[in-house]
Protein backbone atom coordinates (compact mmCIF):
# COMPACT_ATOMS: atom_id res chain seq x y z
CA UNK A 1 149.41 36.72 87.49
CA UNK A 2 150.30 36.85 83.46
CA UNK A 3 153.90 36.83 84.33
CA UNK A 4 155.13 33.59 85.66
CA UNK A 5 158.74 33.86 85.54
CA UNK A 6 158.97 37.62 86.39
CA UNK A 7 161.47 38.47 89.73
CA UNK A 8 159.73 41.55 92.25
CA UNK A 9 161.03 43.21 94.94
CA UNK A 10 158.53 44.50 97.30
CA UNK A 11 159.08 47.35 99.20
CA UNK A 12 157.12 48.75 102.23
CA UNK A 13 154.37 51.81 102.89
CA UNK A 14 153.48 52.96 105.96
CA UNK A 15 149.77 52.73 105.26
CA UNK A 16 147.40 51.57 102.90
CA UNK A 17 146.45 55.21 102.06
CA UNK A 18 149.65 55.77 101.17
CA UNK A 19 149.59 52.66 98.99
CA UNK A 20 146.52 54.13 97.23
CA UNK A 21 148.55 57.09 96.46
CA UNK A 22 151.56 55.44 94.91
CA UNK A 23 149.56 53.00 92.78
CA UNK A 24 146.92 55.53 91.22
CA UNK A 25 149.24 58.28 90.66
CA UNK A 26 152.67 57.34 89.84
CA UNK A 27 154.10 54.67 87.05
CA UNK A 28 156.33 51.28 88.59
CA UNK A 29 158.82 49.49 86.60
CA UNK A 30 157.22 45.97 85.93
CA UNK A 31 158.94 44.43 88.55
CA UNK A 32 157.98 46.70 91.92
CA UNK A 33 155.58 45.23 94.23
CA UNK A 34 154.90 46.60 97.71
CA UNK A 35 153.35 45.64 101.41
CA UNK A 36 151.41 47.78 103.77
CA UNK A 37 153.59 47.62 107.15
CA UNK A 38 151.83 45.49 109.99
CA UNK A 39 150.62 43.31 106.74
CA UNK A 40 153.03 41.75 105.00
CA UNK A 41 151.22 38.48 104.20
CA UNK A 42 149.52 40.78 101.23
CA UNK A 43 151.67 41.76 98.24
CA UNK A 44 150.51 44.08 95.75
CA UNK A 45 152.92 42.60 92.40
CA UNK A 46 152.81 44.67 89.33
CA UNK A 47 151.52 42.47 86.55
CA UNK A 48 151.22 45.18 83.95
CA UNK A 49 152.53 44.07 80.43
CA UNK A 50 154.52 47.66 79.67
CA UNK A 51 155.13 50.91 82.00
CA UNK A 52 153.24 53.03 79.77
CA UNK A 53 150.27 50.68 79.80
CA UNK A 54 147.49 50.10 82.88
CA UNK A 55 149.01 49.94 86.28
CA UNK A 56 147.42 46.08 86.59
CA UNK A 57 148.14 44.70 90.21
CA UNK A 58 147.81 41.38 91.48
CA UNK A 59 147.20 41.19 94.88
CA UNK A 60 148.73 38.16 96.91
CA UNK A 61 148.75 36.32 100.03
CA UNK A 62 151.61 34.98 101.40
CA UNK A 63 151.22 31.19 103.37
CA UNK A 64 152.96 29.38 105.22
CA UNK A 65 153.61 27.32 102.19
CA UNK A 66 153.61 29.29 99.17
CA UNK A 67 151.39 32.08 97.64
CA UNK A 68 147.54 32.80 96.98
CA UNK A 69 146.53 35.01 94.43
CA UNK A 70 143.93 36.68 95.14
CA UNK A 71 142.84 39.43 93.31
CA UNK A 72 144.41 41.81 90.19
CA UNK A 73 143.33 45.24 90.03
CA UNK A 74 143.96 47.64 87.44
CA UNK A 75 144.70 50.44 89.68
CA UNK A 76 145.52 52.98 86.98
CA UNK A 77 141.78 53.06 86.05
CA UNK A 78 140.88 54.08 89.88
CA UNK A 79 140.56 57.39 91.73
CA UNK A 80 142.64 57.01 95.46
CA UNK A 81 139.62 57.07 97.29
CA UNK A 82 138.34 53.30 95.24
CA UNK A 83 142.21 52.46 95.20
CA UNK A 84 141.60 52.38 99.27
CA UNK A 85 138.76 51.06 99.31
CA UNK A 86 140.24 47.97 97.56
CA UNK A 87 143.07 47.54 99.29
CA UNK A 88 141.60 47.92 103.04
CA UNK A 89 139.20 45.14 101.41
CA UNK A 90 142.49 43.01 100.51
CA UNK A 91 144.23 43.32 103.74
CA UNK A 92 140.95 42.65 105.59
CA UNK A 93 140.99 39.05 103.94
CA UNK A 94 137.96 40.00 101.87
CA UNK A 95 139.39 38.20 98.56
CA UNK A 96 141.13 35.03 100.60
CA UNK A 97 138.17 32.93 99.64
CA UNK A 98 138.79 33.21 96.01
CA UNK A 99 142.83 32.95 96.06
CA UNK A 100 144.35 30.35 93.64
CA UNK A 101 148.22 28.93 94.38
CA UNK A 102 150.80 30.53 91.86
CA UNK A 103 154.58 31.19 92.22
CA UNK A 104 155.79 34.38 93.35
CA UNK A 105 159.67 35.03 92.62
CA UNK A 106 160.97 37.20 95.49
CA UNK A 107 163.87 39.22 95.78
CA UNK A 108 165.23 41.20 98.66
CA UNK A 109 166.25 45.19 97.58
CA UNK A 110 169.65 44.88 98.27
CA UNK A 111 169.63 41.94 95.78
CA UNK A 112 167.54 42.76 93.38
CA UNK A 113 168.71 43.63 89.86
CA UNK A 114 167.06 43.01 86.67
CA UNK A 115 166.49 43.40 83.18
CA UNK A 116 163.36 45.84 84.21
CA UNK A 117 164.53 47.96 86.52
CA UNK A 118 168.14 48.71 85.45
């Protein structure tokens, strides 16, 4: 993640199509993430460094002791159909194996207020 002091509040889709959907075809302010329902381990943070720039993604794992990173994807470069693809591949575990720790700031939606989104 390129933004190590940035606060997200994840919010959650029903599906992971649905997820492909939002990601390729509509702009987030910097600090949305999201979580497929029945998978919330996975986070999908944006990263991006401006709204009007590529939708970049990093995709982590939530442990029992912290967070993996485990992928980024620049989802604004992808077509739905890819965008699934990827993210079925994420929430399968495919990109565990090459997760690194980082710190994820967290904050619930009834909490959340920032600089970014307000």
């Amino acid at each position: 993640m390129m933004h190590k002091n940035r606060v997200w509040c994840a919010g959650a889709v029903a599906s992971s199509q649905e997820l492909a959907e939002k990601l390729t075809g509509t702009t987030w302010t910097l600090c949305t993430g999201f979580y497929v329902v029945g998978h919330e381990e996975y986070l999908f943070l944006n990263d991006a460094t401006h709204e009007d720039g590529a939708a970049e993604i990093g995709v982590v794992k939530r442990m029992s002791d912290g967070f993996l990173q485990v992928e980024s994807i620049t989802f604004s470069w992808l077509t739905s159909s890819k965008a699934l693809s990827y993210i079925e591949m994420a929430l399968a575990g495919e990109f565990d194996s090459q997760g690194h720790p980082i710190k994820v700031f967290l904050e619930a939606p009834e909490y959340h207020s920032c600089w970014l989104c307000v």
